[in-house]
PDB file of N, CA and C in Angstrom:
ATOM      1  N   UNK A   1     124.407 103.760  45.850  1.00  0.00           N
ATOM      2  CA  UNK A   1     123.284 104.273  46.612  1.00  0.00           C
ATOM      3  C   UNK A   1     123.809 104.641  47.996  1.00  0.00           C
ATOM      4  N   UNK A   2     123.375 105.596  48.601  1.00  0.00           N
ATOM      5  CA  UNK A   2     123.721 106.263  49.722  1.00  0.00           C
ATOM      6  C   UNK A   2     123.072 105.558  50.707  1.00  0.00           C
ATOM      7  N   UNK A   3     123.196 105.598  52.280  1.00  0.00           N
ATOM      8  CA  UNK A   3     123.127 105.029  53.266  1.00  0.00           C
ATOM      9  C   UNK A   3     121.918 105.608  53.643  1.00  0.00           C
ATOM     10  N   UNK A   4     121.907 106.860  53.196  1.00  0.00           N
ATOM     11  CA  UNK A   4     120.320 107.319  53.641  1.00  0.00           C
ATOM     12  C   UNK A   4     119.050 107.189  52.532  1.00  0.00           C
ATOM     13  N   UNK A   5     119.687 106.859  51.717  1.00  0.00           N
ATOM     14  CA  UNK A   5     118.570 106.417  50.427  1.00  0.00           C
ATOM     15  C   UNK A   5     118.259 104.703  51.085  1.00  0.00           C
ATOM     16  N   UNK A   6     119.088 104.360  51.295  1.00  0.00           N
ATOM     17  CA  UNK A   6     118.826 102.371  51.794  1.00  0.00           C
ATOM     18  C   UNK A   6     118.340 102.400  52.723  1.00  0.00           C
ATOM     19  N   UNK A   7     117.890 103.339  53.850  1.00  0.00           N
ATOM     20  CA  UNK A   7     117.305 102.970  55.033  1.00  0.00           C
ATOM     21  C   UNK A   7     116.090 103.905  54.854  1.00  0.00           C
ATOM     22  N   UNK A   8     115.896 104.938  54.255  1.00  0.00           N
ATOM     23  CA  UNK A   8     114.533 105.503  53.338  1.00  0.00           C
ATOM     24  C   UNK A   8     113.613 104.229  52.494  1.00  0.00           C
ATOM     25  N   UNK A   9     114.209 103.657  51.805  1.00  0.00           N
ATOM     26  CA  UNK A   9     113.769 102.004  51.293  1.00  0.00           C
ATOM     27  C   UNK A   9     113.453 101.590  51.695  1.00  0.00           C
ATOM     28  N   UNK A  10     114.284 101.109  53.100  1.00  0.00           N
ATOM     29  CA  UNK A  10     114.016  99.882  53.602  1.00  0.00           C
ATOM     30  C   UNK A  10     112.999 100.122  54.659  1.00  0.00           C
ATOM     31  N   UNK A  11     112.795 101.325  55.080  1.00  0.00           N
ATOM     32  CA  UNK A  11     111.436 102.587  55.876  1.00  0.00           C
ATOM     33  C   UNK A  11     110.538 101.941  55.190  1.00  0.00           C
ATOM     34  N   UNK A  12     110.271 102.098  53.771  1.00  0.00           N
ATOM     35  CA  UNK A  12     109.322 102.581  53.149  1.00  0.00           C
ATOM     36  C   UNK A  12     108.883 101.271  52.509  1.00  0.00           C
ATOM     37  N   UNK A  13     109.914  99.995  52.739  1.00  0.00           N
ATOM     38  CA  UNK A  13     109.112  98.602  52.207  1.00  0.00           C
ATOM     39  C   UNK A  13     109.031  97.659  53.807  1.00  0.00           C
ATOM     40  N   UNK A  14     109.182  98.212  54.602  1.00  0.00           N
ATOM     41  CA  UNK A  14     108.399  97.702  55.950  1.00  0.00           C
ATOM     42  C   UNK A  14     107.216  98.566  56.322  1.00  0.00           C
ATOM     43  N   UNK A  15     107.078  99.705  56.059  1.00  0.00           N
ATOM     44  CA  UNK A  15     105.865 100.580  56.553  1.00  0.00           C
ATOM     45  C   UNK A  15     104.670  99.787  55.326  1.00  0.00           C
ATOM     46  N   UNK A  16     105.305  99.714  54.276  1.00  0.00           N
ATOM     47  CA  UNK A  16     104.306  98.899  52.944  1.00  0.00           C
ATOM     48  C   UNK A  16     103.961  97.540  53.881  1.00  0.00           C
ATOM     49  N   UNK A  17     104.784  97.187  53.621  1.00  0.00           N
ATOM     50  CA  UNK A  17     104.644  95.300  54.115  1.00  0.00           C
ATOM     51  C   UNK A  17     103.281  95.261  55.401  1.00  0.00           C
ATOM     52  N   UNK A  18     104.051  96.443  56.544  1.00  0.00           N
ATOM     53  CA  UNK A  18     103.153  96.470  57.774  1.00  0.00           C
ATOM     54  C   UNK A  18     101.869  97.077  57.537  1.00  0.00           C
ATOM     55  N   UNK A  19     102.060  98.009  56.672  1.00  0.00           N
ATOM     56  CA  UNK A  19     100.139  98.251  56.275  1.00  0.00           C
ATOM     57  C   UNK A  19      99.243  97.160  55.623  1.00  0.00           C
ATOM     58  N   UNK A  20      99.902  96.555  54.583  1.00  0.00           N
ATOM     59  CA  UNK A  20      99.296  95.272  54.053  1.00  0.00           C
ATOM     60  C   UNK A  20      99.047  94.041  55.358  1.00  0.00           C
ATOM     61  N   UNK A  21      99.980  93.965  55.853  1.00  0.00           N
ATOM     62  CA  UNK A  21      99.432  92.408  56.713  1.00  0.00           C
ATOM     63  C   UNK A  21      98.129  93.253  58.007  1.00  0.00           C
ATOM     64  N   UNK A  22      98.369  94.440  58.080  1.00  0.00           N
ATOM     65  CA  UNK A  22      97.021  95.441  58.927  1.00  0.00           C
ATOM     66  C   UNK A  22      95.827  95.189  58.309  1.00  0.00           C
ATOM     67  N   UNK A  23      96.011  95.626  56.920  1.00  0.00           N
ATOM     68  CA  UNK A  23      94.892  95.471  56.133  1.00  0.00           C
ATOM     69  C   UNK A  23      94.261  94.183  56.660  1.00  0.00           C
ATOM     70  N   UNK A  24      95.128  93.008  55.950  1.00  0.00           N
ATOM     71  CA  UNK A  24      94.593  91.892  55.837  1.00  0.00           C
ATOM     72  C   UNK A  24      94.065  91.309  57.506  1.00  0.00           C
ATOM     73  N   UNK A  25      94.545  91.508  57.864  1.00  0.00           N
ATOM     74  CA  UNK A  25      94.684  91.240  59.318  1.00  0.00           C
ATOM     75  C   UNK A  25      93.248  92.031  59.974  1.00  0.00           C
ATOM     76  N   UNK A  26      93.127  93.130  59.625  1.00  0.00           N
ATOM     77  CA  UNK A  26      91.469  94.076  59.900  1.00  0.00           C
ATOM     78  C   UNK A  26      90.546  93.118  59.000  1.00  0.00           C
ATOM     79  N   UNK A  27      90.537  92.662  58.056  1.00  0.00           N
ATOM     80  CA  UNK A  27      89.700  91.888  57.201  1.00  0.00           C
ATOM     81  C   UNK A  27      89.380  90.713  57.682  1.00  0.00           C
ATOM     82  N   UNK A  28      90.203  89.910  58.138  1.00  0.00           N
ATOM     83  CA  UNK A  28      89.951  88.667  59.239  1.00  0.00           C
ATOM     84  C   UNK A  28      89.262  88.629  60.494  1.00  0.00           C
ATOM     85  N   UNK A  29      89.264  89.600  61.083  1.00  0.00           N
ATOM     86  CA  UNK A  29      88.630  90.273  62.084  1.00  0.00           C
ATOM     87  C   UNK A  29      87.301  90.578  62.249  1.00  0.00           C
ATOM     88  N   UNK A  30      86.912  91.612  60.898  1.00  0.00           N
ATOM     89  CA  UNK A  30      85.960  92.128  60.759  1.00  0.00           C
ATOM     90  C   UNK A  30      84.840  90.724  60.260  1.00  0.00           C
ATOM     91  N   UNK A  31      86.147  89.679  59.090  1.00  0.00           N
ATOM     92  CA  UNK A  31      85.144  88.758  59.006  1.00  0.00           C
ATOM     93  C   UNK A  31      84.615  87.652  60.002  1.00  0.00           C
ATOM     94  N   UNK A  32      85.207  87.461  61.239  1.00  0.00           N
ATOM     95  CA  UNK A  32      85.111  86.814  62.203  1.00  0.00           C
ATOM     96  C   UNK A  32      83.974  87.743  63.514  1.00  0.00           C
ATOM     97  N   UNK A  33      84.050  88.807  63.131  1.00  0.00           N
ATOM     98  CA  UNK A  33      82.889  89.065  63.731  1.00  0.00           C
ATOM     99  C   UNK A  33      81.595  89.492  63.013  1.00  0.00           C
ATOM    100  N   UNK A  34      81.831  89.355  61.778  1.00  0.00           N
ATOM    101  CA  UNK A  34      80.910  88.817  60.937  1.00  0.00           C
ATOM    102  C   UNK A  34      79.754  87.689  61.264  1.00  0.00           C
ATOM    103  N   UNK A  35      80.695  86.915  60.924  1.00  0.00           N
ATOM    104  CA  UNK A  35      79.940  85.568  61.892  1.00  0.00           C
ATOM    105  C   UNK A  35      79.519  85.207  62.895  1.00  0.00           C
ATOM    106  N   UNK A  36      80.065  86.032  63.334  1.00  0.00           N
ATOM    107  CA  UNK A  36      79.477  85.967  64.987  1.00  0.00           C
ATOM    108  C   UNK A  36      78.291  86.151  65.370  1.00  0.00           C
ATOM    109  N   UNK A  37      77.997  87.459  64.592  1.00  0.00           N
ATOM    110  CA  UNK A  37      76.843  88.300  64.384  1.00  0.00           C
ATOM    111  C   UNK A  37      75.584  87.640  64.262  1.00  0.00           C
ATOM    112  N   UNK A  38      75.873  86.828  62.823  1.00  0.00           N
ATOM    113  CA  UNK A  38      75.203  85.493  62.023  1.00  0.00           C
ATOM    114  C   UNK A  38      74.962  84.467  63.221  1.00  0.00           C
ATOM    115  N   UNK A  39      75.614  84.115  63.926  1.00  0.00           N
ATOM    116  CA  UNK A  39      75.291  83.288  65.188  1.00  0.00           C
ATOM    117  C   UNK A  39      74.554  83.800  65.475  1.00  0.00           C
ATOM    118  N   UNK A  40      74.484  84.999  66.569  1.00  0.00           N
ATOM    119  CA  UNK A  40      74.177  85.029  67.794  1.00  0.00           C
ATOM    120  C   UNK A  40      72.637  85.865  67.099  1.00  0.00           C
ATOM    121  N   UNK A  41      72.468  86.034  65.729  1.00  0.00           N
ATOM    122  CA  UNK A  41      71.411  86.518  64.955  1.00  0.00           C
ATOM    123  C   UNK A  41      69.998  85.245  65.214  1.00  0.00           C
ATOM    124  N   UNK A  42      71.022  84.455  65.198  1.00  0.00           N
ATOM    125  CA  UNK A  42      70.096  82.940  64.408  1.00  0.00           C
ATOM    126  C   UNK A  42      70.022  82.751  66.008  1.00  0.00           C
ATOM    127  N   UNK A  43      70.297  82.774  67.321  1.00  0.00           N
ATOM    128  CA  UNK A  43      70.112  82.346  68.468  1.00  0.00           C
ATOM    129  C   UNK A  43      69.464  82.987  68.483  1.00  0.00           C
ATOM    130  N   UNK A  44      69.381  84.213  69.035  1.00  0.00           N
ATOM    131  CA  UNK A  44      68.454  85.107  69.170  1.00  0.00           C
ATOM    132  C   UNK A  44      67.050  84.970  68.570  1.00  0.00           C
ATOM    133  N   UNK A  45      66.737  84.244  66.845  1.00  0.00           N
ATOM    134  CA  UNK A  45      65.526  84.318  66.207  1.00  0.00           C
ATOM    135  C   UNK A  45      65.092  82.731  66.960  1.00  0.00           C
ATOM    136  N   UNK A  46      65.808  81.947  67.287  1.00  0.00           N
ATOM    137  CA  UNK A  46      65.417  80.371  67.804  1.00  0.00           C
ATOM    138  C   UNK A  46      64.987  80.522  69.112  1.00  0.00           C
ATOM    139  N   UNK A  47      65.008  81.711  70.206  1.00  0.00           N
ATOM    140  CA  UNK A  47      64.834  81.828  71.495  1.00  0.00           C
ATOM    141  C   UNK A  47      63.690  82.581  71.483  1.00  0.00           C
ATOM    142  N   UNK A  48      63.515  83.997  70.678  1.00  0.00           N
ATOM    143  CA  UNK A  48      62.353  84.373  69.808  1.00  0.00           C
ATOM    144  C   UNK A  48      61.105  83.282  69.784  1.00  0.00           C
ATOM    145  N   UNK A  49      61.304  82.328  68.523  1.00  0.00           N
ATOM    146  CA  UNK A  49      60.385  81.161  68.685  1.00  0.00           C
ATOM    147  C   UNK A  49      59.655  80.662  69.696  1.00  0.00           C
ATOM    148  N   UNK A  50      61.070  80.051  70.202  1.00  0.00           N
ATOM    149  CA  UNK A  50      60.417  79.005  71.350  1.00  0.00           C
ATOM    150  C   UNK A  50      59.722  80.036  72.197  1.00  0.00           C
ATOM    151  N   UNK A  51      59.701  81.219  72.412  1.00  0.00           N
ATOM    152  CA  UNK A  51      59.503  82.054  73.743  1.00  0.00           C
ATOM    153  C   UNK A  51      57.750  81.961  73.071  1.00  0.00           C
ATOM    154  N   UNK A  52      57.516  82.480  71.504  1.00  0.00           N
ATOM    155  CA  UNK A  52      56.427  82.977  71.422  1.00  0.00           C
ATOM    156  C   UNK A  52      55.775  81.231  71.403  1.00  0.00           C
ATOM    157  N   UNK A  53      56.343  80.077  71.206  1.00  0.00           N
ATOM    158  CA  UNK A  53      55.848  78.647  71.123  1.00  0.00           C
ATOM    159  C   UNK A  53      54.901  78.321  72.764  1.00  0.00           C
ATOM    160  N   UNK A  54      56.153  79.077  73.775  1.00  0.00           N
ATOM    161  CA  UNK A  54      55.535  78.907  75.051  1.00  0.00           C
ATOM    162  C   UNK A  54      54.532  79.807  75.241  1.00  0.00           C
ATOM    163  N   UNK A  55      54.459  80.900  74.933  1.00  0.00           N
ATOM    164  CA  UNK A  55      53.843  81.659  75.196  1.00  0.00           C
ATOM    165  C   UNK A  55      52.486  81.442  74.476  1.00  0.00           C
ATOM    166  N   UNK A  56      52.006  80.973  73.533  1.00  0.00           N
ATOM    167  CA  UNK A  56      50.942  79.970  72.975  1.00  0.00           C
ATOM    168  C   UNK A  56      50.394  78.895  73.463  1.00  0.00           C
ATOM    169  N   UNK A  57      51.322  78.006  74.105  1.00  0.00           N
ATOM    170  CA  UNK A  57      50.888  76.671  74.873  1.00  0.00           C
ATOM    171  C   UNK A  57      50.345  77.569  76.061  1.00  0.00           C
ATOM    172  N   UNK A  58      51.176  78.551  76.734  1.00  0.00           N
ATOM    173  CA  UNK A  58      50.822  79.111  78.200  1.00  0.00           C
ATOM    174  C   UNK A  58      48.874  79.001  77.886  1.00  0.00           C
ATOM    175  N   UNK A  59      48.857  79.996  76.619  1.00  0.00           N
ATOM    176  CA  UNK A  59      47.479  80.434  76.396  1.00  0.00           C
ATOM    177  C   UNK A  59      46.439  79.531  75.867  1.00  0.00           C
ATOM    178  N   UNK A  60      46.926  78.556  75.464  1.00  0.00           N
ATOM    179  CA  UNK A  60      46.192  77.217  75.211  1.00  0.00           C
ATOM    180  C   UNK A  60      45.390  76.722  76.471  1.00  0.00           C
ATOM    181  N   UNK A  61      46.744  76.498  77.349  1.00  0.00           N
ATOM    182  CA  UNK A  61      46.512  75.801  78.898  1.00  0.00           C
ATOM    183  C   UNK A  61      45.743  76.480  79.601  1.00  0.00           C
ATOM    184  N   UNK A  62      45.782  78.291  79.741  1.00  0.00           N
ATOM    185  CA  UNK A  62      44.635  79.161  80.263  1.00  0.00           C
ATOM    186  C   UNK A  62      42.808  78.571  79.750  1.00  0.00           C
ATOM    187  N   UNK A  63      42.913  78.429  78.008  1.00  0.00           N
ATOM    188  CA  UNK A  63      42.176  78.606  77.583  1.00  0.00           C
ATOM    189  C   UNK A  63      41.597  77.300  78.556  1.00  0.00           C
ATOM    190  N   UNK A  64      41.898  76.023  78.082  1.00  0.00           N
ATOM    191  CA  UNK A  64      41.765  74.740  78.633  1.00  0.00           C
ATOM    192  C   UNK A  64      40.784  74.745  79.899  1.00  0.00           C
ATOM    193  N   UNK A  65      41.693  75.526  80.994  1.00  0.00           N
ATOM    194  CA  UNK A  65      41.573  75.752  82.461  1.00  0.00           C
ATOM    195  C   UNK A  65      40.161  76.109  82.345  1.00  0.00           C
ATOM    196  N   UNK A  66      40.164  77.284  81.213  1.00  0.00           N
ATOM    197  CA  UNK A  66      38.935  77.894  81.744  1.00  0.00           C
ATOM    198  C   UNK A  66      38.025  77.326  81.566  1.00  0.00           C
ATOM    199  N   UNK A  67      37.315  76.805  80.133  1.00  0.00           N
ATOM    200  CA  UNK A  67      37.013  75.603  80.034  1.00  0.00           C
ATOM    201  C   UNK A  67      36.521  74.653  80.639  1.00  0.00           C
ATOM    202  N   UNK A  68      37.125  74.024  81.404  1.00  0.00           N
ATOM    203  CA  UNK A  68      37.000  73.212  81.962  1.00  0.00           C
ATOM    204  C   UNK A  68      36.879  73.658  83.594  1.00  0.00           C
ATOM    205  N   UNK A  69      37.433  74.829  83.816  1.00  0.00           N
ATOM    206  CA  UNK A  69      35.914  74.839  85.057  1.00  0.00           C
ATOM    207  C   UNK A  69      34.351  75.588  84.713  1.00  0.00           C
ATOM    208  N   UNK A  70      34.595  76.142  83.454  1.00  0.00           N
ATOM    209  CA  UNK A  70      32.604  76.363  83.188  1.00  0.00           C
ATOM    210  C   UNK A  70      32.287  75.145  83.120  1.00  0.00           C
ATOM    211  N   UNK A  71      33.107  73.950  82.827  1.00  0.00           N
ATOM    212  CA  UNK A  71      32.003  72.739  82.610  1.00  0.00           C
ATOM    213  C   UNK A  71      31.509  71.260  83.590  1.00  0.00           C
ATOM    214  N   UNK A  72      32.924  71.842  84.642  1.00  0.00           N
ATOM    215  CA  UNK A  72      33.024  71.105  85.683  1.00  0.00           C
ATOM    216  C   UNK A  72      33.223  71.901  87.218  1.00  0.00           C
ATOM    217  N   UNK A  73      32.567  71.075  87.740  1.00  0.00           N
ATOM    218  CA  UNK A  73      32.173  72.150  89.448  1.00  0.00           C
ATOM    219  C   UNK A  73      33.634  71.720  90.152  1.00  0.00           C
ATOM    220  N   UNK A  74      34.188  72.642  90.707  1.00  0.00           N
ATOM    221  CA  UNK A  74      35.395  72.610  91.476  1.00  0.00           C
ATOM    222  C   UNK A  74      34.518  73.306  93.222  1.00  0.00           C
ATOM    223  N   UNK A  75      34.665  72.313  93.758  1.00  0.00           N
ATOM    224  CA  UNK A  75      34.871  72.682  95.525  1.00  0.00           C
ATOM    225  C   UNK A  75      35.534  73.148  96.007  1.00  0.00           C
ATOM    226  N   UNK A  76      37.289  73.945  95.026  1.00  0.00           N
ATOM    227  CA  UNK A  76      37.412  74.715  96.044  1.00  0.00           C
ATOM    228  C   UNK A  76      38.456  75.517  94.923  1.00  0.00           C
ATOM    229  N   UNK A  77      38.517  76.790  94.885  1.00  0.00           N
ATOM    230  CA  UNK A  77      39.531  77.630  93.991  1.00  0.00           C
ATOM    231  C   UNK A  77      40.925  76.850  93.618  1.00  0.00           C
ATOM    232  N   UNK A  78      41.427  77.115  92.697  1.00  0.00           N
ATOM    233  CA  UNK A  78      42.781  75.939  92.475  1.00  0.00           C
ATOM    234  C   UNK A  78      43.616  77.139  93.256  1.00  0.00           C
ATOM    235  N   UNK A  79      44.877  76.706  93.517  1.00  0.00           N
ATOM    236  CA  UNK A  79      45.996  77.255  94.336  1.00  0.00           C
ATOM    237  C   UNK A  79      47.518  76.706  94.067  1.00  0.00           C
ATOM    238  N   UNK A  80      48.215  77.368  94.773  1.00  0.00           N
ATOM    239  CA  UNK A  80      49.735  76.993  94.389  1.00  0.00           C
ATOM    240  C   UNK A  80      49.933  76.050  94.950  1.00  0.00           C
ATOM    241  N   UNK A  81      49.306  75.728  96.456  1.00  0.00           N
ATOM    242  CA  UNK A  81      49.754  75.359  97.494  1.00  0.00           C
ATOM    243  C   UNK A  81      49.189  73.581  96.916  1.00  0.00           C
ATOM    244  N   UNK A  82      50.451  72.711  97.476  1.00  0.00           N
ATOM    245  CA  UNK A  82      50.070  70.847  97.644  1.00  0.00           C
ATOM    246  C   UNK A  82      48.789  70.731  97.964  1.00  0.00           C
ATOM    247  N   UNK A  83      48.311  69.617  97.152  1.00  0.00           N
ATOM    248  CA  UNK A  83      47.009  68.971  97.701  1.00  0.00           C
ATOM    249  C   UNK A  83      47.539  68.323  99.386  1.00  0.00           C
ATOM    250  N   UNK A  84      46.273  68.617  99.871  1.00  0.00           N
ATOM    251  CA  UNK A  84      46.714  68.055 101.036  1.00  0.00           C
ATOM    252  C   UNK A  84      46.258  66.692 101.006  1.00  0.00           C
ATOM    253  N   UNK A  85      46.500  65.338 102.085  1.00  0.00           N
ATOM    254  CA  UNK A  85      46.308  64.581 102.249  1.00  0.00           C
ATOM    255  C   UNK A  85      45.256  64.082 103.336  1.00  0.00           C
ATOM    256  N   UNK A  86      44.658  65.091 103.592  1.00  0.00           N
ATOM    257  CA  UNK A  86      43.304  64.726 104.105  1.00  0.00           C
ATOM    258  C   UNK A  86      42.107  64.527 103.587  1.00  0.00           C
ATOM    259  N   UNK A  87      42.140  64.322 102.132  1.00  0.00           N
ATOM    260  CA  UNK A  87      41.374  64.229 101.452  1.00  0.00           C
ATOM    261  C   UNK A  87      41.046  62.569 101.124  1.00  0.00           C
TER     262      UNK A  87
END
């Protein structure tokens, strides 16, 4: 065998070799951000939840509020601001 037939070969079973471990190597990858996906899927639907969970209690607690001043007399509008201590 000629010197240029053995290094045509030996071309042509490293260009093989290096496409295969690419392959495999893109496949690991793709499956690792696969999963990722699957994470940050399932975070996303658990933050979802809780958001619409609060957002229910919020409207509970409105409802409550209201409620409870048609049924009870308040002396003075509620506010952000500390009760004061002159009371």
């Amino acid at each position: 065998m000629s010197t240029k037939a053995k290094m045509t070969l030996g071309a042509s079973i490293v260009l093989c070799c290096g496409t295969i471990y690419g392959v495999h190597y893109l496949q690991r990858y793709e499956k690792e951000l696969m999963a990722l996906g699957v994470e940050k899927d399932e975070e996303r639907r658990k933050k979802r939840e809780q958001r619409e969970l609060n957002m229910k209690e919020l409207e509970d607690q409105h409802a409550l509020h209201k409620a409870l001043l048609e049924t009870q007399s308040v002396s003075k509008a509620p506010s952000n601001e500390p009760a004061s201590e002159d009371a």
